[in-house]
N, C-alpha and C. Protein backbone atom coordinates (compact mmCIF):
# COMPACT_ATOMS: atom_id res chain seq x y z
N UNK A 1 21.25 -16.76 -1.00
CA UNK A 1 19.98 -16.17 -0.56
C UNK A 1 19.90 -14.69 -0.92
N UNK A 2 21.08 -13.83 -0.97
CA UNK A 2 21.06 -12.56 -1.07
C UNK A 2 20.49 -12.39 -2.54
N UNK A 3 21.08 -12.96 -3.50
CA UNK A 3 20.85 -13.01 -4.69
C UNK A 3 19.43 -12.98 -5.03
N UNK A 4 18.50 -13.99 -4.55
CA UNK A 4 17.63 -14.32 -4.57
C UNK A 4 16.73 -13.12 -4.31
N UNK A 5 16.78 -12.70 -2.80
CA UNK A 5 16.13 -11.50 -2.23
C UNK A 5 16.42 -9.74 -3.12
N UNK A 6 17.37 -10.01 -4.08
CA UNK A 6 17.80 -9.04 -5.03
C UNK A 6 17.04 -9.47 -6.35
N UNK A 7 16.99 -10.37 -6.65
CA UNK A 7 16.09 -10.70 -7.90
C UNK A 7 14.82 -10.53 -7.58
N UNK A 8 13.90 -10.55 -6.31
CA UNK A 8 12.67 -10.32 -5.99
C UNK A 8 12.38 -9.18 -5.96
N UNK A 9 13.21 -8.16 -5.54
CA UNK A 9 13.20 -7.22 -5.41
C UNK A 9 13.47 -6.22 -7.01
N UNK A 10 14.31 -6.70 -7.99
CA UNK A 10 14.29 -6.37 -8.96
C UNK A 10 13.15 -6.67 -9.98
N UNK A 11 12.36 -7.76 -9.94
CA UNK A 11 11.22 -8.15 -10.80
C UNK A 11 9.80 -7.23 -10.17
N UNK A 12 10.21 -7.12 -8.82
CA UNK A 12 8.78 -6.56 -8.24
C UNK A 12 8.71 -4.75 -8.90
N UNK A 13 10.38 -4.32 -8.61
CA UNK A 13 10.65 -3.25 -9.65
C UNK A 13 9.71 -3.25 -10.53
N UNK A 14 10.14 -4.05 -11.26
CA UNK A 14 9.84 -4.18 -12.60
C UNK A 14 8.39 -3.92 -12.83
N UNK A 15 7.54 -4.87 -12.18
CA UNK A 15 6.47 -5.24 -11.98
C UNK A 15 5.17 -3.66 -11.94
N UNK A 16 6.06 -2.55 -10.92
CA UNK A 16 5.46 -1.53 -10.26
C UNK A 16 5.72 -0.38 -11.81
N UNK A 17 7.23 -1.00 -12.28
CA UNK A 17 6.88 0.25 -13.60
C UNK A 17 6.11 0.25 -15.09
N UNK A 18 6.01 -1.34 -14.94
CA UNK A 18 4.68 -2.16 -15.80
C UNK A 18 3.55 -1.29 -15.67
N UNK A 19 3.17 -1.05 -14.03
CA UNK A 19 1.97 -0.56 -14.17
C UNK A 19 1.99 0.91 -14.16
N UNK A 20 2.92 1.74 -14.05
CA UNK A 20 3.24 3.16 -14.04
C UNK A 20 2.67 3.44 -16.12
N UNK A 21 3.48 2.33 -16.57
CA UNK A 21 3.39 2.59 -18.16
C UNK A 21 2.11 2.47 -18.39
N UNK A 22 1.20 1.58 -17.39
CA UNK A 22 -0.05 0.91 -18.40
C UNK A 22 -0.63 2.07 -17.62
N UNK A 23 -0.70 3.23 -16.71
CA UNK A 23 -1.96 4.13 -16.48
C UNK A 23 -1.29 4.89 -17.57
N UNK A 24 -0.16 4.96 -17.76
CA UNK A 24 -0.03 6.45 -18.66
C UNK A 24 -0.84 5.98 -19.89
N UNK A 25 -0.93 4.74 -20.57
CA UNK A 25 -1.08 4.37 -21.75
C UNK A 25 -2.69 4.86 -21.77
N UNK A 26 -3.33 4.54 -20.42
CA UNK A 26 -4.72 4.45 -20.33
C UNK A 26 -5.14 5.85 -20.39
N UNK A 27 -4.09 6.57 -19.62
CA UNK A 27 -4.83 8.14 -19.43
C UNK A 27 -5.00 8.98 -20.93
N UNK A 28 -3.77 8.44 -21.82
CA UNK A 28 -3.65 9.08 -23.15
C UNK A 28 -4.52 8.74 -23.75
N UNK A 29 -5.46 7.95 -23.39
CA UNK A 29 -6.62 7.53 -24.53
C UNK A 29 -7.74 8.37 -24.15
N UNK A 30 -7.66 9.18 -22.54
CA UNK A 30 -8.46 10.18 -22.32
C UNK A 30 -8.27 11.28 -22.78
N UNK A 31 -9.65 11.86 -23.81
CA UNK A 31 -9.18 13.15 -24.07
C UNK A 31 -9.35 14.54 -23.32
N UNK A 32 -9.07 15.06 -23.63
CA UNK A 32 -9.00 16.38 -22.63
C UNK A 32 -9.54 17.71 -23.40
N UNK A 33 -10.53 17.34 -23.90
CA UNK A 33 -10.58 19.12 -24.65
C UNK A 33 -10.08 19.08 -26.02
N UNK A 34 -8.81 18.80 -25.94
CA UNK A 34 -7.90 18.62 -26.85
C UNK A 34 -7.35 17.82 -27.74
N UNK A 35 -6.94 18.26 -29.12
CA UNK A 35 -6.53 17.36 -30.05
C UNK A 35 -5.62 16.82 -29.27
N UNK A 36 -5.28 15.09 -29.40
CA UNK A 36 -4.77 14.32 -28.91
C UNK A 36 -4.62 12.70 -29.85
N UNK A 37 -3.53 12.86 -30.60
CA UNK A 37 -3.63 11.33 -31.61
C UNK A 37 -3.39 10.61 -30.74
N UNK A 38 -3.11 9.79 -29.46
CA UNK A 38 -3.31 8.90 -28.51
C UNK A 38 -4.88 8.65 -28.11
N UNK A 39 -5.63 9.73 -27.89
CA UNK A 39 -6.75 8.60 -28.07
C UNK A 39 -7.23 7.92 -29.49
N UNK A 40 -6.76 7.71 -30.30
CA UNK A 40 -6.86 6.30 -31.75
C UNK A 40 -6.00 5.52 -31.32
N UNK A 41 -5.24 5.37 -30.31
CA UNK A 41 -4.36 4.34 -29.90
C UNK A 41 -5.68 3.15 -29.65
N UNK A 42 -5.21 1.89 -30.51
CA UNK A 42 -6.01 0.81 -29.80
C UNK A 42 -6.98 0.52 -30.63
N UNK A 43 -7.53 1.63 -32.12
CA UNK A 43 -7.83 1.08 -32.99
C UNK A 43 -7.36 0.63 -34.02
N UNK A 44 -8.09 -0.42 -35.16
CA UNK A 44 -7.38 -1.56 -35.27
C UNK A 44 -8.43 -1.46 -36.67
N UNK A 45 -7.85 -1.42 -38.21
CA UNK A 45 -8.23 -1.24 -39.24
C UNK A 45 -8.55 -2.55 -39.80
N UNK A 46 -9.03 -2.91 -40.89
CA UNK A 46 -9.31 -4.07 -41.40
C UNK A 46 -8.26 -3.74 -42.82
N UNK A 47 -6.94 -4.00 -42.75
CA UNK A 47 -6.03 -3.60 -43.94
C UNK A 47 -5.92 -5.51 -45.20
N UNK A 48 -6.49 -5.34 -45.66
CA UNK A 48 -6.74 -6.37 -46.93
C UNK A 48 -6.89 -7.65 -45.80
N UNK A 49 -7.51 -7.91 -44.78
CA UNK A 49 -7.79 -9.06 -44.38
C UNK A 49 -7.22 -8.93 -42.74
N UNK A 50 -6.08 -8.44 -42.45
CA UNK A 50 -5.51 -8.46 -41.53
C UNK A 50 -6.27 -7.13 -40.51
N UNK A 51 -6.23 -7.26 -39.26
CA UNK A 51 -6.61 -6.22 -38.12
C UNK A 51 -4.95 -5.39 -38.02
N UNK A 52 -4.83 -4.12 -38.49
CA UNK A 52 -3.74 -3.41 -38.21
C UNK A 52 -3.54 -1.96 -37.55
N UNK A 53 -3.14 -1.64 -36.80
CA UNK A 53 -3.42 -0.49 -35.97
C UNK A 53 -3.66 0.56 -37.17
N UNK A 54 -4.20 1.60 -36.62
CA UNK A 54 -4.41 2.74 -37.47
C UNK A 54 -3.47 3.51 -38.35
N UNK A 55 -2.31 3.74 -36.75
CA UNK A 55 -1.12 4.58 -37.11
C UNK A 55 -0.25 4.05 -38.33
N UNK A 56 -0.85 2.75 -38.33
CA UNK A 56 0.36 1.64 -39.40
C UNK A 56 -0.12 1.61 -40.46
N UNK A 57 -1.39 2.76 -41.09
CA UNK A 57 -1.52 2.00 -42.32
C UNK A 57 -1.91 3.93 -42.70
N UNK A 58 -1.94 4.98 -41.87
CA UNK A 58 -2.21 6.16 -41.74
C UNK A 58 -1.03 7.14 -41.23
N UNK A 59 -1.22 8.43 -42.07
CA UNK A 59 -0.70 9.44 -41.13
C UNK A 59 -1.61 10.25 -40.27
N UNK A 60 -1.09 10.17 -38.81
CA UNK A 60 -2.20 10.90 -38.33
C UNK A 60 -1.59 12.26 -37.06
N UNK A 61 -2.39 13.37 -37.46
CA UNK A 61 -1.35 14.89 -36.81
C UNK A 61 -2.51 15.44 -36.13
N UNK A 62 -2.00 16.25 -35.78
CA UNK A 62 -2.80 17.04 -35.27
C UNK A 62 -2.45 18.89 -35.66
N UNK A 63 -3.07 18.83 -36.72
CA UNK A 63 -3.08 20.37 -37.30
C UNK A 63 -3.34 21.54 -36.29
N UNK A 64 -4.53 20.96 -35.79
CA UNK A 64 -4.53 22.49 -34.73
C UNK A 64 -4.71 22.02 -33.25
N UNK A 65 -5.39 22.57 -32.49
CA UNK A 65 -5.83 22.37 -30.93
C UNK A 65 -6.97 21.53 -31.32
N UNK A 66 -7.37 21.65 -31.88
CA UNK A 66 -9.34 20.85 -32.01
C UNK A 66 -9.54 19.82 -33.05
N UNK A 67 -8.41 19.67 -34.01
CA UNK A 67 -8.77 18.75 -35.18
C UNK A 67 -7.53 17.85 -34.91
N UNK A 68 -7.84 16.83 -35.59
CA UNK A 68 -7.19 15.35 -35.58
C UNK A 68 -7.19 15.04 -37.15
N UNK A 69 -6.30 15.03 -38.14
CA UNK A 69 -5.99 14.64 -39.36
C UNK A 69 -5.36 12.98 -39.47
N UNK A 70 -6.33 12.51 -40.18
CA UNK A 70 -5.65 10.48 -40.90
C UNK A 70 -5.35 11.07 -42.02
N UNK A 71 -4.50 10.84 -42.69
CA UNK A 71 -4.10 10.99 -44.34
C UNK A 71 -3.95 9.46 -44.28
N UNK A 72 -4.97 8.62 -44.91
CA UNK A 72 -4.29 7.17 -45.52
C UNK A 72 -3.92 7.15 -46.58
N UNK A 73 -2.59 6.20 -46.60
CA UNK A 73 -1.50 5.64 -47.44
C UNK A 73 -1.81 5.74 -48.48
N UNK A 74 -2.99 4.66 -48.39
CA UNK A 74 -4.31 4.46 -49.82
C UNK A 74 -5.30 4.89 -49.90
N UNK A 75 -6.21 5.65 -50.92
CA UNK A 75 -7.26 5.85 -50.85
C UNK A 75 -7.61 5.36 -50.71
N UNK A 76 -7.98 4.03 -50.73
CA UNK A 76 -9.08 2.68 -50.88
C UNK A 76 -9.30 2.72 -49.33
N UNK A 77 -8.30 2.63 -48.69
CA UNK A 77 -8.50 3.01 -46.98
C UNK A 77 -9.17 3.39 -45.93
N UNK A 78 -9.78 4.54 -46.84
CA UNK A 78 -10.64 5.66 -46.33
C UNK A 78 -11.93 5.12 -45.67
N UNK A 79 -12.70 4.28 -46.31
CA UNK A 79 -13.93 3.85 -45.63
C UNK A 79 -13.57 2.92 -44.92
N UNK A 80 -12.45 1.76 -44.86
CA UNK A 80 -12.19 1.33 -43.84
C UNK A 80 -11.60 1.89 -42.44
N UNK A 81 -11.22 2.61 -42.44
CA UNK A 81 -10.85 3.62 -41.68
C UNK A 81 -11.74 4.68 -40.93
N UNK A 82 -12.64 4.78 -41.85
CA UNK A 82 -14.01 5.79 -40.53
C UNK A 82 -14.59 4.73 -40.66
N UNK A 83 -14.93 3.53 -40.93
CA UNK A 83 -15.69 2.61 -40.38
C UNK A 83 -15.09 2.24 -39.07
N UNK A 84 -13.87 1.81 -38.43
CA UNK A 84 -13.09 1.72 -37.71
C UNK A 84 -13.01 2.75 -36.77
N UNK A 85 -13.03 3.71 -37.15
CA UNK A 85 -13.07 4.90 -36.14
C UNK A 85 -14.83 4.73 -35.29
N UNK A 86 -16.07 4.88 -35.98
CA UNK A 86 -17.14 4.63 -35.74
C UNK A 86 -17.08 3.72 -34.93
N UNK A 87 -17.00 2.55 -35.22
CA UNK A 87 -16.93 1.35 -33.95
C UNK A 87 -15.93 1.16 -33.14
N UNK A 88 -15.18 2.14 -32.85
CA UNK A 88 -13.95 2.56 -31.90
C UNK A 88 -15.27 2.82 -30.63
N UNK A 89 -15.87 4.00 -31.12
CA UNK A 89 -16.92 4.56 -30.46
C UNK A 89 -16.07 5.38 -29.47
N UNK A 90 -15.12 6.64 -29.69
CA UNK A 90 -14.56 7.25 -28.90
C UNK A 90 -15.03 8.83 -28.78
N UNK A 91 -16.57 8.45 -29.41
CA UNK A 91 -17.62 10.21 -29.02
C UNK A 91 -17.44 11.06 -30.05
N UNK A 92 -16.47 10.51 -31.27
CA UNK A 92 -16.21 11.93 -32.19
C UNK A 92 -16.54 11.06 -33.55
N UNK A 93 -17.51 11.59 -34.35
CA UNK A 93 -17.72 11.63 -35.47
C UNK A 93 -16.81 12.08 -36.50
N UNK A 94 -16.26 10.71 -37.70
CA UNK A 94 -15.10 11.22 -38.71
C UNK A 94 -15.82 12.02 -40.17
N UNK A 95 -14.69 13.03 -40.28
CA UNK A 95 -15.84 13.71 -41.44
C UNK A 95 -14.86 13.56 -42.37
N UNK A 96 -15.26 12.92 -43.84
CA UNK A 96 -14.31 12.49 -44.74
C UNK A 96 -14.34 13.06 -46.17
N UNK A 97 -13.82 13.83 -46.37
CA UNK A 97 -13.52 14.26 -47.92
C UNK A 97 -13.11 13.71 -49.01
N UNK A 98 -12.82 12.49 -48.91
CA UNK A 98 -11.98 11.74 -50.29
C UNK A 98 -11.04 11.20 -49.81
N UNK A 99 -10.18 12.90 -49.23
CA UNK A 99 -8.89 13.02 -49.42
C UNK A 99 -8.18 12.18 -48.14
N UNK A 100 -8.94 13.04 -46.91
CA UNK A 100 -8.04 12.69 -45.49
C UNK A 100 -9.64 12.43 -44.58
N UNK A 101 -9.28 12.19 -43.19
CA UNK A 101 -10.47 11.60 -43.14
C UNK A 101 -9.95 13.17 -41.45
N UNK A 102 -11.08 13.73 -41.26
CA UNK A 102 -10.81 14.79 -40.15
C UNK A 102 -11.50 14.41 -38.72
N UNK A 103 -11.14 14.44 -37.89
CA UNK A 103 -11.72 14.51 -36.59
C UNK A 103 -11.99 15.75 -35.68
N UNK A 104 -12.90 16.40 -35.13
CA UNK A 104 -13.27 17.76 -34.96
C UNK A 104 -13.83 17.71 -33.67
N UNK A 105 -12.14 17.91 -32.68
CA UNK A 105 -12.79 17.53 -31.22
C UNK A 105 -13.68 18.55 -30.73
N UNK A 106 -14.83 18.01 -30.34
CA UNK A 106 -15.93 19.28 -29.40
C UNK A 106 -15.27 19.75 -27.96
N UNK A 107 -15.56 20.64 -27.60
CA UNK A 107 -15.08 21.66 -26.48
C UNK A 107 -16.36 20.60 -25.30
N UNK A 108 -15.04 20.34 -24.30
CA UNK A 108 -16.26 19.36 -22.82
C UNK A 108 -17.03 19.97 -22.22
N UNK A 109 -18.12 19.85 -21.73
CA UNK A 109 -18.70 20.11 -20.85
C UNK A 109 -18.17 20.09 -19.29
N UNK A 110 -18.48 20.74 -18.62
CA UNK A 110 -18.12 20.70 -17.03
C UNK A 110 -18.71 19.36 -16.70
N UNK A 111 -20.10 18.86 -16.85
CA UNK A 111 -20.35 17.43 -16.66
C UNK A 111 -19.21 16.19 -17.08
N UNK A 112 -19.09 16.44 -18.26
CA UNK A 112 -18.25 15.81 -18.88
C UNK A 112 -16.75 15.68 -18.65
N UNK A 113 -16.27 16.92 -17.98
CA UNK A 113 -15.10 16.56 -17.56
C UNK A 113 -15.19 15.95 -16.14
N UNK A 114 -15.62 16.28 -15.50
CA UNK A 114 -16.04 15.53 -13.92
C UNK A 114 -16.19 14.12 -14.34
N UNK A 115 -17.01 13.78 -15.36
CA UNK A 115 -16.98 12.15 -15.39
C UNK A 115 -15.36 12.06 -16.34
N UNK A 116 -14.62 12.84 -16.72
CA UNK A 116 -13.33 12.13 -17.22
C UNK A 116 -12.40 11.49 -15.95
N UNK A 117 -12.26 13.07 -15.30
CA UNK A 117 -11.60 13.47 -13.62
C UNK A 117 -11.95 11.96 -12.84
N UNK A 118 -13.52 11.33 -12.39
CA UNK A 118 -13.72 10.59 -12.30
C UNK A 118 -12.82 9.30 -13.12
N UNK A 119 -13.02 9.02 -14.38
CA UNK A 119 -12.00 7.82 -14.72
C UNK A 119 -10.78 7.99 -14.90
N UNK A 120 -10.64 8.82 -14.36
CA UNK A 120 -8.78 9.59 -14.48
C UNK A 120 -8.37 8.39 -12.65
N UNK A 121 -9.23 9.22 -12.00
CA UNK A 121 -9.12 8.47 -10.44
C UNK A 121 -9.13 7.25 -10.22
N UNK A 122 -10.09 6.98 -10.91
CA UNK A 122 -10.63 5.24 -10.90
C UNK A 122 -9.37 4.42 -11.61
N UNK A 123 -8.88 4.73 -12.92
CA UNK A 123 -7.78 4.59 -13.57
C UNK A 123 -6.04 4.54 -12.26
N UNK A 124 -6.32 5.48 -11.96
CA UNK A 124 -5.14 5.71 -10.82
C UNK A 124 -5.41 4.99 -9.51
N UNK A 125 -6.89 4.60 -9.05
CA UNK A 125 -6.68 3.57 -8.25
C UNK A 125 -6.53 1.99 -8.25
N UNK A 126 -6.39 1.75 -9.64
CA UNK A 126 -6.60 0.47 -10.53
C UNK A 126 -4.84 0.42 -10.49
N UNK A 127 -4.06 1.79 -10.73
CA UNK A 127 -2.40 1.36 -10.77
C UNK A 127 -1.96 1.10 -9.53
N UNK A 128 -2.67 1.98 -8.30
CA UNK A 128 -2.42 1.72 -7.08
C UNK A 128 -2.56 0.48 -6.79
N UNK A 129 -3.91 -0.20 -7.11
CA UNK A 129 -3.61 -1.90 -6.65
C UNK A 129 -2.67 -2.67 -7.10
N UNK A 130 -2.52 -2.47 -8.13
CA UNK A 130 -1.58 -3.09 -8.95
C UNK A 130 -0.26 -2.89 -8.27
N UNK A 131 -0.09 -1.63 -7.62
CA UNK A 131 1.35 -1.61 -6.70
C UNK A 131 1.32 -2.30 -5.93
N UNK A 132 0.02 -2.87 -5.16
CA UNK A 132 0.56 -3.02 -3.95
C UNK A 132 0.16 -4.74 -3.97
N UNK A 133 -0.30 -4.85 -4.94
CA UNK A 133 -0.48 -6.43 -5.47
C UNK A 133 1.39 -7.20 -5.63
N UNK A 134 1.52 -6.06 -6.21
CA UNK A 134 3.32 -6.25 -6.40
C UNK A 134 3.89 -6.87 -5.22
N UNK A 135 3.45 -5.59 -4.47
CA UNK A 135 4.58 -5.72 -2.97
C UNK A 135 4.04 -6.84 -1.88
N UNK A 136 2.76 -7.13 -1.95
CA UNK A 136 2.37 -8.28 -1.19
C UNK A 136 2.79 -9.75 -1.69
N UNK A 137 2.67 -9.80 -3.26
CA UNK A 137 3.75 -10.93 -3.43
C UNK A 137 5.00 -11.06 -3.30
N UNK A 138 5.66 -9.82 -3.41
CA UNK A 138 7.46 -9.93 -2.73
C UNK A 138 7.08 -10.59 -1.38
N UNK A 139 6.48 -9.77 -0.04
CA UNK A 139 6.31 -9.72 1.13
C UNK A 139 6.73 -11.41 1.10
N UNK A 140 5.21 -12.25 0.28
CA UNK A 140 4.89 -13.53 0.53
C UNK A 140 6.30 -14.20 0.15
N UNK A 141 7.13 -13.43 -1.21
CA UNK A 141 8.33 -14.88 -1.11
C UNK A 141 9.33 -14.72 0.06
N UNK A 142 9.14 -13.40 0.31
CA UNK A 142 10.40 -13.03 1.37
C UNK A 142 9.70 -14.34 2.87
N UNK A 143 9.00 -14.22 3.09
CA UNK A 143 8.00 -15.17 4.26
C UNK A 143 8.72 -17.00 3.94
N UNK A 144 8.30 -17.01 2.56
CA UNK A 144 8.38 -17.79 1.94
C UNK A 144 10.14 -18.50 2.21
N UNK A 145 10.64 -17.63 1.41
CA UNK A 145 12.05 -17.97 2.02
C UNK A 145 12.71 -17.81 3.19
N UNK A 146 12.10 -17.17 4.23
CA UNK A 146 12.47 -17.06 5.57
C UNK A 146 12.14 -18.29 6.16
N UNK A 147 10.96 -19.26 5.67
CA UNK A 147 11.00 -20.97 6.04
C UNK A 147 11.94 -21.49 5.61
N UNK A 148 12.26 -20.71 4.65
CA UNK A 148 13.82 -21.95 3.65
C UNK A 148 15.14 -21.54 4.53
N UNK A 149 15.08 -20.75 5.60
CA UNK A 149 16.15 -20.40 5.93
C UNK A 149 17.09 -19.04 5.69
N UNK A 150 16.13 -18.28 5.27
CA UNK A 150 16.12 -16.93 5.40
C UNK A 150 16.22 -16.24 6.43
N UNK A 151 17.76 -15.55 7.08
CA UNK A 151 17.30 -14.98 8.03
C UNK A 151 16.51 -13.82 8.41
N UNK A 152 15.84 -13.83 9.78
CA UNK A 152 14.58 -12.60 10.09
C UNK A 152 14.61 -11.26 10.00
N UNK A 153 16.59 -11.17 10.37
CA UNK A 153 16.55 -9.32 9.91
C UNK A 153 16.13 -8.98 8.52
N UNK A 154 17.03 -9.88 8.02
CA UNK A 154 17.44 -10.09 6.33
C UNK A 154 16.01 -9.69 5.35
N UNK A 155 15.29 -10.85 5.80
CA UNK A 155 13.80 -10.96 5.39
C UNK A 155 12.92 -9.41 6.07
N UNK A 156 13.06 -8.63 7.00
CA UNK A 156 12.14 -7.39 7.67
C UNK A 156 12.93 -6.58 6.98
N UNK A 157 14.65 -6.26 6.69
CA UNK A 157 15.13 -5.17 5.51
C UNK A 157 14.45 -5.68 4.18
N UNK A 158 14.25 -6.20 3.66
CA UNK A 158 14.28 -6.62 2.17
C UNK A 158 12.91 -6.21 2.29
N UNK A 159 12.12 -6.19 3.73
CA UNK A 159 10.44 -6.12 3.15
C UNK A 159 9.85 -4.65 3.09
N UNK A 160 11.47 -3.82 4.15
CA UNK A 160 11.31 -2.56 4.45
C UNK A 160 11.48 -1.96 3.03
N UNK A 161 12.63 -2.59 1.92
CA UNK A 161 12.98 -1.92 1.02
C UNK A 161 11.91 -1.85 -0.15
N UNK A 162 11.30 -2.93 0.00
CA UNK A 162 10.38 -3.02 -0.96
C UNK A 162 8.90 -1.91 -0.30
N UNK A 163 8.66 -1.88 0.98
CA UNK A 163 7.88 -0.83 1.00
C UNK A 163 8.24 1.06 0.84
N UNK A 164 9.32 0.68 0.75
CA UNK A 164 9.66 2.06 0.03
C UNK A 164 9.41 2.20 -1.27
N UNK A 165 9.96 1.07 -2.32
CA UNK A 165 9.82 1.42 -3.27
C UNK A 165 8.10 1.07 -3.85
N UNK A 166 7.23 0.73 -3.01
CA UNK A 166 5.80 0.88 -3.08
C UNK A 166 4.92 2.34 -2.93
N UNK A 167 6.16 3.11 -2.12
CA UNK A 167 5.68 4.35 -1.91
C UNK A 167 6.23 5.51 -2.99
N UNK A 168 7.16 4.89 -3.42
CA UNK A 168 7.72 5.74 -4.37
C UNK A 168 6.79 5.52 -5.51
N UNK A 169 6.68 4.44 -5.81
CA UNK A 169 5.42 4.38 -6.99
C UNK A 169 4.29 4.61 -6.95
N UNK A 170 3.15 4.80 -5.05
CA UNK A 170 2.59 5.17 -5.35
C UNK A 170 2.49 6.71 -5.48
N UNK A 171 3.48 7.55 -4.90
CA UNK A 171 3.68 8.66 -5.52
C UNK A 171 3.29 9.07 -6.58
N UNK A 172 4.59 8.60 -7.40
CA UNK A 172 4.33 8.82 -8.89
C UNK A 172 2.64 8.75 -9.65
N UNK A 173 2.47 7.69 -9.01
CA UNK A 173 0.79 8.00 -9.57
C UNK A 173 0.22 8.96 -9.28
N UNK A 174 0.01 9.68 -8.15
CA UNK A 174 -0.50 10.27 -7.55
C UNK A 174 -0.07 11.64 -8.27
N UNK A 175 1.35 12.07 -8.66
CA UNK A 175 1.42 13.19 -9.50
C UNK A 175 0.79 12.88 -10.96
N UNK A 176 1.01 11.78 -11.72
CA UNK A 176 0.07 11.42 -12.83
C UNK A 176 -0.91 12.00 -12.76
N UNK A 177 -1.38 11.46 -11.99
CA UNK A 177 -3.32 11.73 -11.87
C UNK A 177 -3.74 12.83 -11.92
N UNK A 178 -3.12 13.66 -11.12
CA UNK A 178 -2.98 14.89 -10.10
C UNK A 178 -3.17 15.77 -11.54
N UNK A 179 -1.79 15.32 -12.83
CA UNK A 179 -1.13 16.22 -13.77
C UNK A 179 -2.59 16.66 -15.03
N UNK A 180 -2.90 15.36 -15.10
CA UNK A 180 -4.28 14.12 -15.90
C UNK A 180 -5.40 15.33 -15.46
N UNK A 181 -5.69 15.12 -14.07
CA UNK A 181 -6.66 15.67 -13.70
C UNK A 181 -6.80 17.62 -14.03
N UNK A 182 -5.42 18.16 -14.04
CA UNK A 182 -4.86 19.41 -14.29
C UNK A 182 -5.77 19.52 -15.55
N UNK A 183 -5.14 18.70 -16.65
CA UNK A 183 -5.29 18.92 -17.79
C UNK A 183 -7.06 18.98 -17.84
N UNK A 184 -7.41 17.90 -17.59
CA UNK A 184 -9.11 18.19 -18.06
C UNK A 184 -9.78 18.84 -17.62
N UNK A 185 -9.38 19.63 -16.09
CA UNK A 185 -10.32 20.80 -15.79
C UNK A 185 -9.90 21.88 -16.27
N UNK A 186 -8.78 22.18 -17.27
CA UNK A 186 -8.19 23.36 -17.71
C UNK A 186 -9.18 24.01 -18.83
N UNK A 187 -9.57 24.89 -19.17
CA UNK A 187 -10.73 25.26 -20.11
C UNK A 187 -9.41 25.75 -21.09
């Protein structure tokens, strides 16, 4: 039984840093003012037939604070590539020379960052459920196996431990957000 109540407890782990990774993944696609090659995360090129991420068929930097540089592999690339960017639809218009294809982030508005700040929160209360979605299914097997013969201390430590480590994660979000939110009201 111990075993058991250690494997629940290790997958629910698991489970809570799943979702720690997936806000960070989400917040990087928010931009902030700032050049940032994470928001092109998630677009997806048309490379001779196949859908292939951007980064995989491009180099892409960031030269200064405000611009975003693709150098593709191939020239031939190029219009597939701001076509791709265009129906990304991530607010920034690609301006293309031949050569490299440029992105020229605009400076936010105070409106505009309030509605980021806004999906920064909304984003961070979406990981919060997700924590505690975690810990209510541990709760349920620990219940679960306390019919199988689980004893009651056994089963109230194991449920205590897991609400710690619910609080520890939602912590961590909470500085995320907090960090997220730093960044986009920063002029």
């Amino acid at each position: 039984m111990e075993e058991e109540v250690q494997l629940i407890h290790d997958m629910t782990e698991e489970k809570m840093e799943k979702a720690i990774s997936h806000l960070e993944t989400e917040l990087n696609r928010i931009r902030a003012g700032k050049a940032n090659v994470h928001i092109l995360d998630g677009i997806v090129v048309d490379y001779y037939g196949t859908m292939t991420p951007l980064n995989q068929v491009s180099n892409v930097s960031t030269p200064d604070a405000k611009t975003i540089a693709i150098q593709p592999w191939e020239k031939n690339m190029i219009d597939p590539i701001e076509k791709a960017i265009m129906q990304a639809n991530i607010g920034i218009n690609p301006i293309n020379n031949g050569e490299l294809i440029r992105l020229n982030i605009p400076p936010l508005t105070e409106e505009r960052r309030l509605a980021l700040v806004k999906q920064v929160k909304n984003e961070g209360e979406n990981a919060r459920v997700s924590i505690r979605n975690s810990r209510r299914e541990a709760n349920d097997e620990y219940k679960h196996m306390q019919k199988d013969g689980l004893a009651e201390d056994m089963a109230k430590k194991a449920e205590d431990k897991i609400q710690v480590l619910t609080d520890k994660y939602v912590e961590r979000i909470e500085k995320i957000v907090e960090e997220k939110e730093k960044d986009i009201l920063t002029i």
